[in-house]
C-alpha atoms as a PDB file:
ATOM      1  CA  UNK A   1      20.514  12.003   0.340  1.00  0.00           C
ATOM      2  CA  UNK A   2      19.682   8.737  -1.592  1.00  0.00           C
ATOM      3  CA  UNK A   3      20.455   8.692  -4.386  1.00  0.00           C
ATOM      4  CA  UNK A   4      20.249   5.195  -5.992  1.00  0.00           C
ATOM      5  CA  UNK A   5      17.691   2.892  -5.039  1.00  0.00           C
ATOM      6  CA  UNK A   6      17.320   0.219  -7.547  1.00  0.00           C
ATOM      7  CA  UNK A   7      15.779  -3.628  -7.147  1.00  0.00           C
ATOM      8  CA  UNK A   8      16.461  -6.674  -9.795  1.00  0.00           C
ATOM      9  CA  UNK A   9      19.950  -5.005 -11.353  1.00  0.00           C
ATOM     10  CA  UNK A  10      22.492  -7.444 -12.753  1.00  0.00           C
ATOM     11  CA  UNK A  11      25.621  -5.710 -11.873  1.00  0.00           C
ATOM     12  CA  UNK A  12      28.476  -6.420 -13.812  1.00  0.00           C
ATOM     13  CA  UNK A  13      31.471  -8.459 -12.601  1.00  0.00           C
ATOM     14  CA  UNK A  14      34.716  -6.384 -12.492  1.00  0.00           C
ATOM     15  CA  UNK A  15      36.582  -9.357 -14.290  1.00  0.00           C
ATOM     16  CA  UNK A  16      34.164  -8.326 -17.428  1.00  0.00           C
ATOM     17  CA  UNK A  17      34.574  -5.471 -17.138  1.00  0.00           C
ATOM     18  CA  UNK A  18      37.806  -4.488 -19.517  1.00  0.00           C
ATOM     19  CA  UNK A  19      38.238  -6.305 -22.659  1.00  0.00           C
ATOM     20  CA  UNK A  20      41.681  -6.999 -23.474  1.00  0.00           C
ATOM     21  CA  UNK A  21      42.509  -4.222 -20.609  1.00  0.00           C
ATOM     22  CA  UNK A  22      41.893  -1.183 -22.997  1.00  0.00           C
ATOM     23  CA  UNK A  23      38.278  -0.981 -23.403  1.00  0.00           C
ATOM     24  CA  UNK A  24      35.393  -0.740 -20.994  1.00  0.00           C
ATOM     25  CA  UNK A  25      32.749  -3.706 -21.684  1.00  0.00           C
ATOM     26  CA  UNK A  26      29.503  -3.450 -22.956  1.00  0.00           C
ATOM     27  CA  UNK A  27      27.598  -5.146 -20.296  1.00  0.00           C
ATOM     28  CA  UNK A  28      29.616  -2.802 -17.888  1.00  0.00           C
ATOM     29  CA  UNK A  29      29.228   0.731 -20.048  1.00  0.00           C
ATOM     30  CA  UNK A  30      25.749  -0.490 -19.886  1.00  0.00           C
ATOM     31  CA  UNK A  31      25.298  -0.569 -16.783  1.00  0.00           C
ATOM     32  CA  UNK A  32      26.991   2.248 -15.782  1.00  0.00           C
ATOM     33  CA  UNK A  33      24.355   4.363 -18.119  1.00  0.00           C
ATOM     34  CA  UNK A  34      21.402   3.111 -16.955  1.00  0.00           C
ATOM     35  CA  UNK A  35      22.667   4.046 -12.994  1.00  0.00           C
ATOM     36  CA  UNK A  36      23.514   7.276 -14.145  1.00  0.00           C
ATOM     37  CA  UNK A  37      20.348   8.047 -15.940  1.00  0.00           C
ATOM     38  CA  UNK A  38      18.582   6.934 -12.562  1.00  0.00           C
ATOM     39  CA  UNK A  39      20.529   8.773 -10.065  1.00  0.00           C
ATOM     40  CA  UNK A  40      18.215  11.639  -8.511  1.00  0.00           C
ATOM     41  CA  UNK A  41      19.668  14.593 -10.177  1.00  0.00           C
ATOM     42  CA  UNK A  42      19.918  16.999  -7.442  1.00  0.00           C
ATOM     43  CA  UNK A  43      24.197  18.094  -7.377  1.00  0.00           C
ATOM     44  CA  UNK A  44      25.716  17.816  -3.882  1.00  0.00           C
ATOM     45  CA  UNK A  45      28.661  19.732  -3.094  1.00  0.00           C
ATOM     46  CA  UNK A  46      31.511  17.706  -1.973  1.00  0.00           C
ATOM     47  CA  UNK A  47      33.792  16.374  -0.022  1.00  0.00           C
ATOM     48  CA  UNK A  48      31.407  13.478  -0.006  1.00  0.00           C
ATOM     49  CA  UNK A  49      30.610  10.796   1.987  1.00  0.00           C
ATOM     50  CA  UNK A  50      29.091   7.929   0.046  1.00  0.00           C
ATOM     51  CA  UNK A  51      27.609   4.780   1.400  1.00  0.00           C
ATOM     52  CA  UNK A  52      26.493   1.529  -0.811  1.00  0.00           C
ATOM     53  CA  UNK A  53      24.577  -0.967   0.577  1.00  0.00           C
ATOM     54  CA  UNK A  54      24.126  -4.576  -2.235  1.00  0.00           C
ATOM     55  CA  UNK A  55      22.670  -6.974  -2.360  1.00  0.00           C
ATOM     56  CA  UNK A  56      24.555  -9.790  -4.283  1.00  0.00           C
ATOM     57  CA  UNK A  57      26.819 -12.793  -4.328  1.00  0.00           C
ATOM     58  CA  UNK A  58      29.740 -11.095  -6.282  1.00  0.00           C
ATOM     59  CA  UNK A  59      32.752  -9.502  -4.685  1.00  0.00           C
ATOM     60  CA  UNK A  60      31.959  -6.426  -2.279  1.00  0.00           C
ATOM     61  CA  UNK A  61      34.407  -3.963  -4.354  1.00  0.00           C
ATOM     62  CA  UNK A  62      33.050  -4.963  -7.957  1.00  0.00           C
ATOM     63  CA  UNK A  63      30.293  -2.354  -8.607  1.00  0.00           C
ATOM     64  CA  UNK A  64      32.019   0.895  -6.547  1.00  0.00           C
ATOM     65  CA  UNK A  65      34.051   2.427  -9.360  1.00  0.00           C
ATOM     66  CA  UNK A  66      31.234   1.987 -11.204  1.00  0.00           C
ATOM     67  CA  UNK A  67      28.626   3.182  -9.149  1.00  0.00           C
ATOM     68  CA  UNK A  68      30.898   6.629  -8.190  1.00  0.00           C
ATOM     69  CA  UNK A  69      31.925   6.969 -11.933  1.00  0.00           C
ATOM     70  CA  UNK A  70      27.838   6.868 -12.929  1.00  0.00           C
ATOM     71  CA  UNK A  71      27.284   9.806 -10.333  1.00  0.00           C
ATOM     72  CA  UNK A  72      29.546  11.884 -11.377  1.00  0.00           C
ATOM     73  CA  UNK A  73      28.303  11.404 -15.243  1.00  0.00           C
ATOM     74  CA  UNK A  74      24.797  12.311 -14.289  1.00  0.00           C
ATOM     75  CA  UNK A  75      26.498  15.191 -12.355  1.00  0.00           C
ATOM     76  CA  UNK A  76      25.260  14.651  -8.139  1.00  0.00           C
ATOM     77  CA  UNK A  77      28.465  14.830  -7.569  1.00  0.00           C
ATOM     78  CA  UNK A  78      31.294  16.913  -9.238  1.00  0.00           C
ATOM     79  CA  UNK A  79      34.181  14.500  -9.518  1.00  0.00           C
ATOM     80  CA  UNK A  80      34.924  11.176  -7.970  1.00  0.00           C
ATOM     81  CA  UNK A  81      38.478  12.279  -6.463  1.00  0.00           C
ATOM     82  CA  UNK A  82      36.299  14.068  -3.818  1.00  0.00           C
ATOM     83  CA  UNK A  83      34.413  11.195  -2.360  1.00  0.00           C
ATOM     84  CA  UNK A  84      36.593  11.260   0.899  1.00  0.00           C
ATOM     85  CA  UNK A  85      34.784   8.903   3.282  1.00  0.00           C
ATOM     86  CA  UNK A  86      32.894   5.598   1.560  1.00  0.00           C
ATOM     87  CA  UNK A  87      31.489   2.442   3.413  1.00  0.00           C
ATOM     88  CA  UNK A  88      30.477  -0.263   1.587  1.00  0.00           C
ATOM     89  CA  UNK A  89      27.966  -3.335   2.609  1.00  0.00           C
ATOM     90  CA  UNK A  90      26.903  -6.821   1.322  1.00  0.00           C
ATOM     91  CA  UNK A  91      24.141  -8.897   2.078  1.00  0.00           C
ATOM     92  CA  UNK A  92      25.403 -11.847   0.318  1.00  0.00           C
ATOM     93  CA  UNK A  93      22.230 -13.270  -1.826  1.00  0.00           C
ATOM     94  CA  UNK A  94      22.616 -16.944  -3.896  1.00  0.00           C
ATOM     95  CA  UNK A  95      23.908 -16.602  -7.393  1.00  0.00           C
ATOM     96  CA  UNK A  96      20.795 -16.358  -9.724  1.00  0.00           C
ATOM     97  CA  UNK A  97      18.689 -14.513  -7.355  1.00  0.00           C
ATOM     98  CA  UNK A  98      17.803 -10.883  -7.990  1.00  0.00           C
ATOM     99  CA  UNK A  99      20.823  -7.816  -7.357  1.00  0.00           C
ATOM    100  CA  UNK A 100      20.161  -5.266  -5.358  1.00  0.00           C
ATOM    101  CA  UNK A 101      21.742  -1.708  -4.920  1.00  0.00           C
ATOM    102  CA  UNK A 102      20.781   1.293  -2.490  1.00  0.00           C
ATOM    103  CA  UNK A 103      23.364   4.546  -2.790  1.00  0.00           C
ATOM    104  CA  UNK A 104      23.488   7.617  -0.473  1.00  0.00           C
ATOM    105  CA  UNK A 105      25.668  10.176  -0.676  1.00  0.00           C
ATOM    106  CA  UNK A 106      26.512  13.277   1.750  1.00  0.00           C
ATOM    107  CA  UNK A 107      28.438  16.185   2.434  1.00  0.00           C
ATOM    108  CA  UNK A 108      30.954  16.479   4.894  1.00  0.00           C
ATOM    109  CA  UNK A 109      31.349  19.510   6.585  1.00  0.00           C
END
């Protein structure tokens, strides 16, 4: 089921995205609200499998916490620790163009 599709994001890097290693940035808690308030709200019972698919010129591994964490705040899925199988995949764009980010997430029986 897809459940983020979203065009012209600016995804926060991960090396933003503590402050002094206690607290979460703002550009990142930002961020992380506006995917969750996106995310089609339809729960999914897990184990999960979740696949990511970006579009950007950061690191492959700096929006996943992130994007997991904002699914489980808007509730599709019930809690991160059961996301069991995850693929992740980059089309690597120039810095400065437009982010992209497509999310689908399954059950595994």
């Amino acid at each position: 089921m897809k459940v983020i599709d979203i065009e012209n994001i600016k995804i926060p890097s991960v090396n933003r995205m503590r402050i002094k290693m206690q607290v979460l940035s703002k550009e990142y808690r930002l961020c992380k609200k506006m995917l969750s308030n996106i995310c089609i709200m339809e729960k999914i019972k897990g184990p999960y499998r979740v696949e990511i698919y970006i579009n950007t010129y950061k690191d492959i591994d700096n929006c996943v916490k992130m994007i997991i964490d904002s699914m489980a705040d808007a509730g599709v899925i019930d809690n991160d620790k059961n996301v069991v199988q995850l693929y992740v995949s980059k089309f690597k764009i120039k810095k400065g163009h437009p982010e992209s980010l497509y999310v689908k997430v399954e059950t595994i029986i």
